[in-house]
Protein backbone atom coordinates (compact mmCIF):
# COMPACT_ATOMS: atom_id res chain seq x y z
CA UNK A 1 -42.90 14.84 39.45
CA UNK A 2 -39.80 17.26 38.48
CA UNK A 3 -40.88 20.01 36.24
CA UNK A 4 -40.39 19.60 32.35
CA UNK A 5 -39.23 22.56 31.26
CA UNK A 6 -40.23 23.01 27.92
CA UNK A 7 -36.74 25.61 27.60
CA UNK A 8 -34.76 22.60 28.39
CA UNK A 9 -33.42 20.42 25.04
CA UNK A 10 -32.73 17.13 25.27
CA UNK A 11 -29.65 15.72 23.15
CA UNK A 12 -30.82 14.77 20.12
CA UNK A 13 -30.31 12.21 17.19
CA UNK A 14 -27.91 9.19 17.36
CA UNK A 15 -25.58 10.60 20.58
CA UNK A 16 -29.06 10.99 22.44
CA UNK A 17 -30.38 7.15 21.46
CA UNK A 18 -26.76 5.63 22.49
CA UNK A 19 -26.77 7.61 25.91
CA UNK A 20 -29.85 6.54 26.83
CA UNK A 21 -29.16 2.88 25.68
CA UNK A 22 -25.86 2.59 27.65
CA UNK A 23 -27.32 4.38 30.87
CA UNK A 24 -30.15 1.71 30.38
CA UNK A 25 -27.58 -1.33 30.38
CA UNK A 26 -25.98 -0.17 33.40
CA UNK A 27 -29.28 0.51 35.51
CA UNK A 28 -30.22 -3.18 33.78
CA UNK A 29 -26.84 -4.26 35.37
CA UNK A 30 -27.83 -3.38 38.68
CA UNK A 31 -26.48 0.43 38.74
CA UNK A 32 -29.19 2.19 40.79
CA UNK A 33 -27.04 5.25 39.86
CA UNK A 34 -27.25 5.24 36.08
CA UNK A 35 -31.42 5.64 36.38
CA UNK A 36 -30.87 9.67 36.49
CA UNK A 37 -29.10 9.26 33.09
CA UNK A 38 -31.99 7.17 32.23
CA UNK A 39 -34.60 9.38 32.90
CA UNK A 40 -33.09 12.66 31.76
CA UNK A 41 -33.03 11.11 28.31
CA UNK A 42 -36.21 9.29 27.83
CA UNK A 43 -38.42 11.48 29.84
CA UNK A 44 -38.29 15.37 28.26
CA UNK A 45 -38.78 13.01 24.75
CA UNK A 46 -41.82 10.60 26.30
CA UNK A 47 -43.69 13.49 27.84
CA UNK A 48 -43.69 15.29 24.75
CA UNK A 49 -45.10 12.67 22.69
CA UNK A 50 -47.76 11.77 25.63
CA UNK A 51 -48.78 15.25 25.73
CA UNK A 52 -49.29 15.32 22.30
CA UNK A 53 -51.09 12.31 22.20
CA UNK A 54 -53.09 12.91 24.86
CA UNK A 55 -53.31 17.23 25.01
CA UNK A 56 -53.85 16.65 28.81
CA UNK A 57 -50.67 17.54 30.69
CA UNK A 58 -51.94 15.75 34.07
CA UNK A 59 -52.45 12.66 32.01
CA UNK A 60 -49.14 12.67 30.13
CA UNK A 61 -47.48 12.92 33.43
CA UNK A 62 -49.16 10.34 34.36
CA UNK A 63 -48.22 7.99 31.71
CA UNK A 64 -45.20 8.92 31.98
CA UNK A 65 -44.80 7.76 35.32
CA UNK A 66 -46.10 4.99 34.57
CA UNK A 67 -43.75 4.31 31.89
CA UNK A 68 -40.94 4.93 34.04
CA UNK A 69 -41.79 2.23 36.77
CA UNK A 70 -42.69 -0.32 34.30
CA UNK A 71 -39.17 0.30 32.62
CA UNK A 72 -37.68 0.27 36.03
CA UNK A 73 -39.86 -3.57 37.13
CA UNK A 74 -38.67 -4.73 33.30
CA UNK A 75 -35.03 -3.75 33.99
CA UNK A 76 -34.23 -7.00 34.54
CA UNK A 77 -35.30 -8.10 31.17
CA UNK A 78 -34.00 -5.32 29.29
CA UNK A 79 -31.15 -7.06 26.69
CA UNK A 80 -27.41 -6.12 26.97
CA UNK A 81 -27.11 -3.63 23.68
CA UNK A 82 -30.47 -3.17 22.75
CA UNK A 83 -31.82 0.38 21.96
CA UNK A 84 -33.59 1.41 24.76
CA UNK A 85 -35.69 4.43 22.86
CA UNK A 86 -37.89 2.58 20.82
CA UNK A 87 -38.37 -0.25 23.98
CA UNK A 88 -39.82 2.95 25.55
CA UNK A 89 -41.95 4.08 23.36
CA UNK A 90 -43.59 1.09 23.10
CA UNK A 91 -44.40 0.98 26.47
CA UNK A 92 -45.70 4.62 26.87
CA UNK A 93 -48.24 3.94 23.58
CA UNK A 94 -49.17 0.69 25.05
CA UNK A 95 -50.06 2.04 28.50
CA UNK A 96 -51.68 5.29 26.54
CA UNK A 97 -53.48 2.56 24.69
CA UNK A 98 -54.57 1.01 27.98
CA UNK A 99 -55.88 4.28 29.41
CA UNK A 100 -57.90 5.49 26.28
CA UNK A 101 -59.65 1.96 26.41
CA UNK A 102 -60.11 2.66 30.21
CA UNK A 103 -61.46 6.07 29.68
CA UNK A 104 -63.61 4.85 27.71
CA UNK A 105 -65.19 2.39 29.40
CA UNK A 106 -65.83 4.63 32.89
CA UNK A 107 -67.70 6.77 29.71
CA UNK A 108 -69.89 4.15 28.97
CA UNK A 109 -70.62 3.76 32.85
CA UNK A 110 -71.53 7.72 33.36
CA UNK A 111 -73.47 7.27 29.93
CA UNK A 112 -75.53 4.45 31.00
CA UNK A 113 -75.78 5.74 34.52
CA UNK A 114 -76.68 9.25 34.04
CA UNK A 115 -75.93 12.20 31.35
CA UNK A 116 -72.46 12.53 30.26
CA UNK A 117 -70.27 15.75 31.76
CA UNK A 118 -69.56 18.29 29.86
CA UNK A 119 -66.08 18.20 28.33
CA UNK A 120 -63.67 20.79 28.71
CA UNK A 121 -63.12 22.94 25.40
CA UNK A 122 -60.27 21.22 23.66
CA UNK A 123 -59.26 24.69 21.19
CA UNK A 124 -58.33 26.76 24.04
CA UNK A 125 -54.79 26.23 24.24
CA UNK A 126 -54.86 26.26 20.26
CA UNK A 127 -55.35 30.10 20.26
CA UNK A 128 -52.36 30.85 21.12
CA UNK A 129 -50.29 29.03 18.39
CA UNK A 130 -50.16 30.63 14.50
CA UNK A 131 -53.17 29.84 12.05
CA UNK A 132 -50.95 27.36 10.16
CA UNK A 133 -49.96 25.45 13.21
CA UNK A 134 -53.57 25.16 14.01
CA UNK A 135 -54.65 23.58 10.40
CA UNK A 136 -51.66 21.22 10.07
CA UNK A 137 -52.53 19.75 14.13
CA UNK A 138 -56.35 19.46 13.21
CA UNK A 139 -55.22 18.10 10.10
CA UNK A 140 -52.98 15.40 11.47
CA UNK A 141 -55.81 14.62 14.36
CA UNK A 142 -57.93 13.48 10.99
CA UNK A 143 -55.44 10.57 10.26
CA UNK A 144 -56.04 7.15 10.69
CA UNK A 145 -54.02 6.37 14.10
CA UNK A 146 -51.37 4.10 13.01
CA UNK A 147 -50.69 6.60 9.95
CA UNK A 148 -50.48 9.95 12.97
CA UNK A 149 -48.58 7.14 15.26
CA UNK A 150 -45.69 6.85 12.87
CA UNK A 151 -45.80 10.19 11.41
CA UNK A 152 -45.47 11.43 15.22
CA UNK A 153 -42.97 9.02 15.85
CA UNK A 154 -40.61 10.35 12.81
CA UNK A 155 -41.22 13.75 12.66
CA UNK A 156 -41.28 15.03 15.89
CA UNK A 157 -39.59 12.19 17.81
CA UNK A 158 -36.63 11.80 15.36
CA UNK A 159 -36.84 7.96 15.27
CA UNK A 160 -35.69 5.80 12.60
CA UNK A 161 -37.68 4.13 10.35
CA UNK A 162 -36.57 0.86 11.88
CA UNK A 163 -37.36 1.98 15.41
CA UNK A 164 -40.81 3.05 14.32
CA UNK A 165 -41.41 -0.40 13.16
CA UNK A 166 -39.83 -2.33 16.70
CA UNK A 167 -42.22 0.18 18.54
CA UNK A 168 -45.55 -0.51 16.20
CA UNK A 169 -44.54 -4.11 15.97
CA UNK A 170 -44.81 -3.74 12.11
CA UNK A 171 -42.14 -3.72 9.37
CA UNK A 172 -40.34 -0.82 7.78
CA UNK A 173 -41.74 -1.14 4.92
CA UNK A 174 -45.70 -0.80 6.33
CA UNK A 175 -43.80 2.18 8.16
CA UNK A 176 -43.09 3.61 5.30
CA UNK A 177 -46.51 3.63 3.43
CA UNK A 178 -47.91 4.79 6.58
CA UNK A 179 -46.20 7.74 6.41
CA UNK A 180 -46.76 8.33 2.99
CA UNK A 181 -50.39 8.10 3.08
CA UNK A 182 -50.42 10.03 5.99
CA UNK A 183 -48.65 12.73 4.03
CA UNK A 184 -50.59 12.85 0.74
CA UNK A 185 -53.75 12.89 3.34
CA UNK A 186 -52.28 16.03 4.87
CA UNK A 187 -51.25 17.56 1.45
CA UNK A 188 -55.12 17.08 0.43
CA UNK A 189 -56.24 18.52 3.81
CA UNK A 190 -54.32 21.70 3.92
CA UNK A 191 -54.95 22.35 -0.04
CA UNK A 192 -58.90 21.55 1.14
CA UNK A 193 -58.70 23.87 3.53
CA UNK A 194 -56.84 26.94 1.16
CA UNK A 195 -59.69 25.96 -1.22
CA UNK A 196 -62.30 26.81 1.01
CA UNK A 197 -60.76 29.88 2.68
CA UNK A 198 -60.45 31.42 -0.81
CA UNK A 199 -64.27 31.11 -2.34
């Protein structure tokens, strides 16, 4: 797979979604060309939120992938002047969905067969990012998934509130108190932690 560089900024905001939405029609159309557009807009943003998601870079590459072929095999279904952003995102979480249930399964195997193997330390990569960085991830690792699914979703993915909803398969309105539990769960988290660090 092509390098990610994490230097590299993908367009952002409405221009970004209506890029990626007409290169999608085309390569729906039949335009093997347009599929480069395709990819350099969805892919910087998907493997990002995989990564995230998953803090294994093999395994949000492979997602990714993943995500890629089953939006090129859907092509085909993909509707004339429909957003193609939020269409991807719900296939990435659904596949990431698929592997976490998968993973955890082949767990259950190793448990039943044998001890479990030790897991790789998770905080490792965490050292290298500010103290404040470190409270608010840990913090929003707490929340209930489909509150840290939407507040990912928003906040670092820049989607609407009405493409939150198409990807969750919710309304906007369940989107929003999502995200405002979510937040008054973080508030209570980070003034938990101040609490603590001052007695």
């Amino acid at each position: 797979m092509p390098e990610l560089s994490s230097q590299t900024e993908p367009a952002t905001g409405q221009q970004a979604r209506d890029d990626a939405s007409l290169a999608m029609d085309r390569y729906a159309a039949g335009d093997d060309s347009a599929f480069g557009e395709v990819y350099d807009a969805l892919a910087p943003r998907l493997y990002g939120y995989l990564l995230r998601q998953t803090r294994e870079a093999a395994r949000a590459e492979d997602l990714l992938q993943q995500t890629l072929l089953q939006i090129h095999a859907a092509r085909g279904r993909f509707f004339p002047g429909a957003e193609v952003v939020p269409w991807a995102f719900a296939i990435a979480r659904r596949l990431m969905i698929d592997s976490y249930r998968k993973k955890k399964r082949e767990a259950q195997l190793v448990e039943e067969g044998g001890p479990e193997p030790p897991s790789a330390p998770g905080t490792d990569d965490l050292l290298h990012r500010k103290r404040l960085v470190q409270e608010l991830d840990d913090e929003v690792s707490k929340l209930p998934e489909a509150q840290r699914v939407a507040l990912e979703l928003t906040r670092r993915e820049g989607l609407s509130l009405r493409e939150v909803a198409e990807v969750l398969g919710t309304t906007v309105m369940a989107v929003k108190l999502r995200l405002h539990r979510a937040q008054a769960s973080l508030r209570a988290g980070l003034g938990k932690r101040r609490r603590d660090d001052a007695e």
